[in-house]
C-alpha atoms as a PDB file:
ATOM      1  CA  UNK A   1      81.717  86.344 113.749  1.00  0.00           C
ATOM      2  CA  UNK A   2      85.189  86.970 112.414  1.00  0.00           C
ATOM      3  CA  UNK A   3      87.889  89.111 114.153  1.00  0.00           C
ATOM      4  CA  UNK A   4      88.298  92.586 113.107  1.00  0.00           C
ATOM      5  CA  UNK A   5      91.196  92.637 110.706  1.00  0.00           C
ATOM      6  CA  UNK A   6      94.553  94.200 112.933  1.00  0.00           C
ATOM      7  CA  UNK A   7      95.366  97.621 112.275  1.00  0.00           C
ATOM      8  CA  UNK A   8      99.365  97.838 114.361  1.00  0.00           C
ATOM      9  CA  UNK A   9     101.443 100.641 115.405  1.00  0.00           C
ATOM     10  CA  UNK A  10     104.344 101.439 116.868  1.00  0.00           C
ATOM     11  CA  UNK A  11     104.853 103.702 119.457  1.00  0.00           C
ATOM     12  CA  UNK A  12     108.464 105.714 119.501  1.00  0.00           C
ATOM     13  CA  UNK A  13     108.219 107.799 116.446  1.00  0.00           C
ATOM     14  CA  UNK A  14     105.379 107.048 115.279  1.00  0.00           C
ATOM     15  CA  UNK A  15     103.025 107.769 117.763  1.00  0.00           C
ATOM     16  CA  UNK A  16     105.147 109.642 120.927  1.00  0.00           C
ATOM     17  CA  UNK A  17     107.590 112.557 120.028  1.00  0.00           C
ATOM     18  CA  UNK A  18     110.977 110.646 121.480  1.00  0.00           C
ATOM     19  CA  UNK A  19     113.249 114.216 120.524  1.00  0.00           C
ATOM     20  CA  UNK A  20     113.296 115.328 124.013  1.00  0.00           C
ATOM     21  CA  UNK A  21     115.470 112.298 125.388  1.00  0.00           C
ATOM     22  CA  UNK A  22     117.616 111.792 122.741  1.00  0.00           C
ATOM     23  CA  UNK A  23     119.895 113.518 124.819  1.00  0.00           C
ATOM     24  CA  UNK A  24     120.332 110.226 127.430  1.00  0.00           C
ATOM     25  CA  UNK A  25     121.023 108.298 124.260  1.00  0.00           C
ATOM     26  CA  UNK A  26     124.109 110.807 122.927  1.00  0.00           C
ATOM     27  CA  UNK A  27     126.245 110.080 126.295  1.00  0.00           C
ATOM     28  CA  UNK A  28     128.756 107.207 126.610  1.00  0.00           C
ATOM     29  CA  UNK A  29     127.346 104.676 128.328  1.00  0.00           C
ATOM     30  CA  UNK A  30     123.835 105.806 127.258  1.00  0.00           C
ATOM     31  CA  UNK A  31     121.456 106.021 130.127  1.00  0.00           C
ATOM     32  CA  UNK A  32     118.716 103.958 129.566  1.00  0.00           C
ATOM     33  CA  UNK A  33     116.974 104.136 132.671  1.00  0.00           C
ATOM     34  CA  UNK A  34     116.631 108.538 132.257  1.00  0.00           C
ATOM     35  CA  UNK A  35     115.821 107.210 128.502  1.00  0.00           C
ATOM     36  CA  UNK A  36     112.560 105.367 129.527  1.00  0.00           C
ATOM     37  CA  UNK A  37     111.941 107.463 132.879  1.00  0.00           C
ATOM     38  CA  UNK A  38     111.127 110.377 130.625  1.00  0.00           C
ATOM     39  CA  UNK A  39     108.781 108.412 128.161  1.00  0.00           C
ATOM     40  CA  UNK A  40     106.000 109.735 129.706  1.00  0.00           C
ATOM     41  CA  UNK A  41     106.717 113.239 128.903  1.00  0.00           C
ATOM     42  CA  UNK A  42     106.831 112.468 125.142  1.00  0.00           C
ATOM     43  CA  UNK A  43     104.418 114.577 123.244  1.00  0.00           C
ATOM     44  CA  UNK A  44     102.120 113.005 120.890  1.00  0.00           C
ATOM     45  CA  UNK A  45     102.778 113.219 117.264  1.00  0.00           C
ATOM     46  CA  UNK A  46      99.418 114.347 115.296  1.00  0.00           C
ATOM     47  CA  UNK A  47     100.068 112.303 112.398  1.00  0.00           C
ATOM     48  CA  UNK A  48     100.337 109.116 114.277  1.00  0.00           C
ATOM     49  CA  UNK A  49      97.531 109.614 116.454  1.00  0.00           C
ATOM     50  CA  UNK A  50      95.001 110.979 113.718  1.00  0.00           C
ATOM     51  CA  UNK A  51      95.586 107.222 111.740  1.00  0.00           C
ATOM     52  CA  UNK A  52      95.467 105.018 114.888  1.00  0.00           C
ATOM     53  CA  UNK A  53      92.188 107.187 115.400  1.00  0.00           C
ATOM     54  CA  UNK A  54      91.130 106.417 112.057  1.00  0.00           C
ATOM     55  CA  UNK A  55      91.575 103.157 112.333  1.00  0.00           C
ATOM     56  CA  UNK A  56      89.300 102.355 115.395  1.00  0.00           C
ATOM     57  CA  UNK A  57      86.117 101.840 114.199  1.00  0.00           C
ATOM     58  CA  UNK A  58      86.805  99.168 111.685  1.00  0.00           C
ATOM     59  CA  UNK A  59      90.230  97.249 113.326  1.00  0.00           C
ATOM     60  CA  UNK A  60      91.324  95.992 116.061  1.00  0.00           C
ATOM     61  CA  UNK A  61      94.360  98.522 117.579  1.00  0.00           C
ATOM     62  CA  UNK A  62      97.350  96.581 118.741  1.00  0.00           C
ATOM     63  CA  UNK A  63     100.825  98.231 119.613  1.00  0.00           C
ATOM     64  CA  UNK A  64     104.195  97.022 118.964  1.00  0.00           C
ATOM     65  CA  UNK A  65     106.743  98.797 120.446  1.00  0.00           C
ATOM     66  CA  UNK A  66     110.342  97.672 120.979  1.00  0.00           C
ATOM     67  CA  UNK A  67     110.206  99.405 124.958  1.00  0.00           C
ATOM     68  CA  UNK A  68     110.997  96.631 127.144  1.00  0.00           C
ATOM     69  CA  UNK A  69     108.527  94.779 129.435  1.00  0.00           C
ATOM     70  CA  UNK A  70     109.094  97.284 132.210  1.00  0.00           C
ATOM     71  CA  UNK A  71     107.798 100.349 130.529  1.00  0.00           C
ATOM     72  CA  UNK A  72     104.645  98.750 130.536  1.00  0.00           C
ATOM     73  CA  UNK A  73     102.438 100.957 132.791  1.00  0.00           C
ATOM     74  CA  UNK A  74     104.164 104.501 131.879  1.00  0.00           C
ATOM     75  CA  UNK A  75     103.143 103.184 128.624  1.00  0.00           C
ATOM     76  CA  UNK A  76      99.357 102.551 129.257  1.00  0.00           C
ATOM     77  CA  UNK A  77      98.709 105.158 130.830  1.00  0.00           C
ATOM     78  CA  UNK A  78     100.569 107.366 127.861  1.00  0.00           C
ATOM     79  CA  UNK A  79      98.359 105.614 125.312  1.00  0.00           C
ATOM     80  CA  UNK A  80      95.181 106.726 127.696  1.00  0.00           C
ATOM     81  CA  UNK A  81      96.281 110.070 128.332  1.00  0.00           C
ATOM     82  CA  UNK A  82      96.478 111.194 124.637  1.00  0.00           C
ATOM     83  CA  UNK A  83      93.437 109.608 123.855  1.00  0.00           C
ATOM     84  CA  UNK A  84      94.627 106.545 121.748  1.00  0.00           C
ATOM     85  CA  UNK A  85      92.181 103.542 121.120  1.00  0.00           C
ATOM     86  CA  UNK A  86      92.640 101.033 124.043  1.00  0.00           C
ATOM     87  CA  UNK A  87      94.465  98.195 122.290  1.00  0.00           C
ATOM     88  CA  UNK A  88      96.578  94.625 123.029  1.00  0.00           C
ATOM     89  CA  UNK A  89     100.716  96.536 123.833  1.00  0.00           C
ATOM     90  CA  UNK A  90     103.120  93.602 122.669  1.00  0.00           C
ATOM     91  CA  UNK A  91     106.850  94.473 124.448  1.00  0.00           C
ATOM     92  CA  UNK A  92     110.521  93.550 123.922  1.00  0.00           C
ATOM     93  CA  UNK A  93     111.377  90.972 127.091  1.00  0.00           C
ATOM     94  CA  UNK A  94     113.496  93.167 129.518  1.00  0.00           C
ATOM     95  CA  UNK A  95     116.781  91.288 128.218  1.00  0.00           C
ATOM     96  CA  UNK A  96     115.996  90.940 124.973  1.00  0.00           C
ATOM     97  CA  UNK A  97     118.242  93.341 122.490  1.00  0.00           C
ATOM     98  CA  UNK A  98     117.913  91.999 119.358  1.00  0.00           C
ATOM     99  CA  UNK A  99     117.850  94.447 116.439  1.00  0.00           C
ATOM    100  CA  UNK A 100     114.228  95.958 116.264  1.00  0.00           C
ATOM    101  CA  UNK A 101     114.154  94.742 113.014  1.00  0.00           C
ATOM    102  CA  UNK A 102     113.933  90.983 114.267  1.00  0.00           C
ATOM    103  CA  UNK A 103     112.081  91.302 117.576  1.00  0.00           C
ATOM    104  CA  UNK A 104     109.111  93.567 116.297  1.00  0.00           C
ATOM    105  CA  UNK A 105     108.177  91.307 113.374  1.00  0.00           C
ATOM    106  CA  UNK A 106     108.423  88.606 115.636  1.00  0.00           C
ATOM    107  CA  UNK A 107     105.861  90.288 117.896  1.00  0.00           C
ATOM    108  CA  UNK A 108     103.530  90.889 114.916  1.00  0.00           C
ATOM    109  CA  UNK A 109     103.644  87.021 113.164  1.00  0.00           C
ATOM    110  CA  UNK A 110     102.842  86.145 117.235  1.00  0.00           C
ATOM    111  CA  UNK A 111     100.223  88.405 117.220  1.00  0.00           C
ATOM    112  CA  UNK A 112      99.054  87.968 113.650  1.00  0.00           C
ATOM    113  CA  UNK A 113      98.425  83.741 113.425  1.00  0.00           C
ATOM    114  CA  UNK A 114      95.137  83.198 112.373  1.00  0.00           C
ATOM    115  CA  UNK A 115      94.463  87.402 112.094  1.00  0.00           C
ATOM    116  CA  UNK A 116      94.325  89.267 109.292  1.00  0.00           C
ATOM    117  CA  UNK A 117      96.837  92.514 109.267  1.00  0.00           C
ATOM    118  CA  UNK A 118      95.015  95.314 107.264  1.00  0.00           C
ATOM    119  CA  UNK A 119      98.227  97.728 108.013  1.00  0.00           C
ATOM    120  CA  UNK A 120     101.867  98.172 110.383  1.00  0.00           C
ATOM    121  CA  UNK A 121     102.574 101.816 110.879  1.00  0.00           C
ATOM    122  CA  UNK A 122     106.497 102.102 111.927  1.00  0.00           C
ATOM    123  CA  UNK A 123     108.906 104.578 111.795  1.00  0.00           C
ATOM    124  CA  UNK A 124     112.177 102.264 111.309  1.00  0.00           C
ATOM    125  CA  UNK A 125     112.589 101.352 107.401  1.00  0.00           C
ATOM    126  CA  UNK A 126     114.642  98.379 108.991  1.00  0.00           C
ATOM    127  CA  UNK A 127     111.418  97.775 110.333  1.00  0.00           C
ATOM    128  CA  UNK A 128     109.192  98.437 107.905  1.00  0.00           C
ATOM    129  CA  UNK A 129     111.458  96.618 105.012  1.00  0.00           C
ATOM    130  CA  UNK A 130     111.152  93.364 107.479  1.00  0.00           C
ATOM    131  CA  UNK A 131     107.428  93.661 107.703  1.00  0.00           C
ATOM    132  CA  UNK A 132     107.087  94.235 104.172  1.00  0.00           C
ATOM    133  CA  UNK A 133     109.351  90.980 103.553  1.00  0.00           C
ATOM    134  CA  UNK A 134     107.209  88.897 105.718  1.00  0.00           C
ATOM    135  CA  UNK A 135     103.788  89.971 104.155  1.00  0.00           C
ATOM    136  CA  UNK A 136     102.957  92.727 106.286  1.00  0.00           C
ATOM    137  CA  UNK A 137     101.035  95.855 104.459  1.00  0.00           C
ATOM    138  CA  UNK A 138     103.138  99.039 105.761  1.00  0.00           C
ATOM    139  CA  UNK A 139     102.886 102.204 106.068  1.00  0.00           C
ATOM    140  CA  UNK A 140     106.263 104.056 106.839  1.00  0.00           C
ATOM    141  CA  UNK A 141     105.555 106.777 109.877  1.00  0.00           C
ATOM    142  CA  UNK A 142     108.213 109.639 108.359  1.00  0.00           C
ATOM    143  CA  UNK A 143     106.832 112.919 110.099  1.00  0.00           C
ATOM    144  CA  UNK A 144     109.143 112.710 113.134  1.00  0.00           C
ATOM    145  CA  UNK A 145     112.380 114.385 111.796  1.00  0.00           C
ATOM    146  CA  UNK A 146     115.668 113.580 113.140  1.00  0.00           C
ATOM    147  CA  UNK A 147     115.994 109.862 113.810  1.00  0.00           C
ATOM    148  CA  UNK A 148     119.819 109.737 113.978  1.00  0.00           C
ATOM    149  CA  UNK A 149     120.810 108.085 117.259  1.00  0.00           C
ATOM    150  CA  UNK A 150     117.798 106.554 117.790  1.00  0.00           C
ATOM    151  CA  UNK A 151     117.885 104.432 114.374  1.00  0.00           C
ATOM    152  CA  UNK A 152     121.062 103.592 115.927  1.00  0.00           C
ATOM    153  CA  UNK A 153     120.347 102.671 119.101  1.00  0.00           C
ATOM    154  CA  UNK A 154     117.135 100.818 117.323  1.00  0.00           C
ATOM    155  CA  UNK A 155     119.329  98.847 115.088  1.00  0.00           C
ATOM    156  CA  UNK A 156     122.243  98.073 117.119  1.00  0.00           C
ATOM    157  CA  UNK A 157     121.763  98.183 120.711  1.00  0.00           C
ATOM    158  CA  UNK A 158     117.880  96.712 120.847  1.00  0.00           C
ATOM    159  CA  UNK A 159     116.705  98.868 122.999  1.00  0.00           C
ATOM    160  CA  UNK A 160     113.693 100.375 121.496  1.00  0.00           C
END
C-alpha cells in the first residue's frame, strides 16, 4: 500500500495567531526567549486550522515550522490543544538561522524523498516562491494581517 500523499503546513501565521508577541520582536536586541515563551498563548487562526482539518482524511499532516528544536513540546501540545491532526513537526536546529526561505524547503525535500506532496500551506511568499521553485504545490496562508517584523525577522534573522 502506498503512502498517503503529504499535505504540509506551517505553523506561525498560518496556523497560530503570532500578533500578540510581536511586541518581543520590535525591541533592540529582540527577545527571543519571551518570543517563544509566549507561543503557547497564540490563538488559532480559523482559516489555517479548517484546511489542515480538511486535509486529514485523505493526507498525511506534517508541520514545518521554522521554531527551533527547543519549542518542540510547547509546540505539541499547541497542535493538540486546538485540535489539529496529530502529524510528523520538522524544526529549525537550535543554531540554525538561515533565512526561512532556505531551511523550510530544506525540511520539506527531507521530508518529501520518495513522498508525494499534494500541497505546502505557508504564510512567507519567500517561502512559498522557494517551494513553488522546487516543485512544491502551494498554497499562500494570507489571512493573518500584519506580517511586518516578523517577515523580517523570518527573512533575515532565521528565527522563525
Amino acid at each position: 500500500m502506498a503512502p498517503r500523499p503529504l499535505a504540509v503546513f506551517d505553523l506561525d501565521g498560518t496556523l497560530a495567531d503570532v500578533r500578540h508577541r510581536l511586541r518581543f520582536l520590535d525591541t533592540r536586541p529582540r527577545d527571543w526567549d519571551a518570543f517563544f515563551a509566549a507561543a503557547p498563548d497564540d490563538p488559532p487562526l480559523a482559516e489555517g486550522v479548517e484546511l489542515a482539518l480538511a486535509h486529514v482524511g485523505e493526507h498525511e499532516v506534517v508541520y514545518v515550522t521554522g521554531r527551533p528544536e527547543r519549542c518542540r513540546r510547547d509546540t505539541v501540545e499547541w497542535l493538540a490543544r486546538h485540535g489539529l491532526p496529530h502529524g510528523r513537526l520538522m524544526m529549525r536546529g537550535g543554531r540554525d538561522r538561515r533565512p526561512a526561505r532556505v531551511t523550510k524547503p530544506e525540511l520539506l525535500r527531507a521530508l518529501a524523498r520518495g513522498r508525494t506532496v499534494a500541497l505546502v500551506v505557508d504564510d512567507d511568499p519567500l517561502v512559498c516562491d522557494a517551494y513553488e521553485r522546487a516543485g512544491f504545490p502551494v498554497v499562500r496562508a494570507d489571512w493573518m494581517a500584519a506580517r511586518g517584523v516578523l517577515a523580517e525577522v523570518q527573512e533575515r534573522e532565521g528565527r522563525t
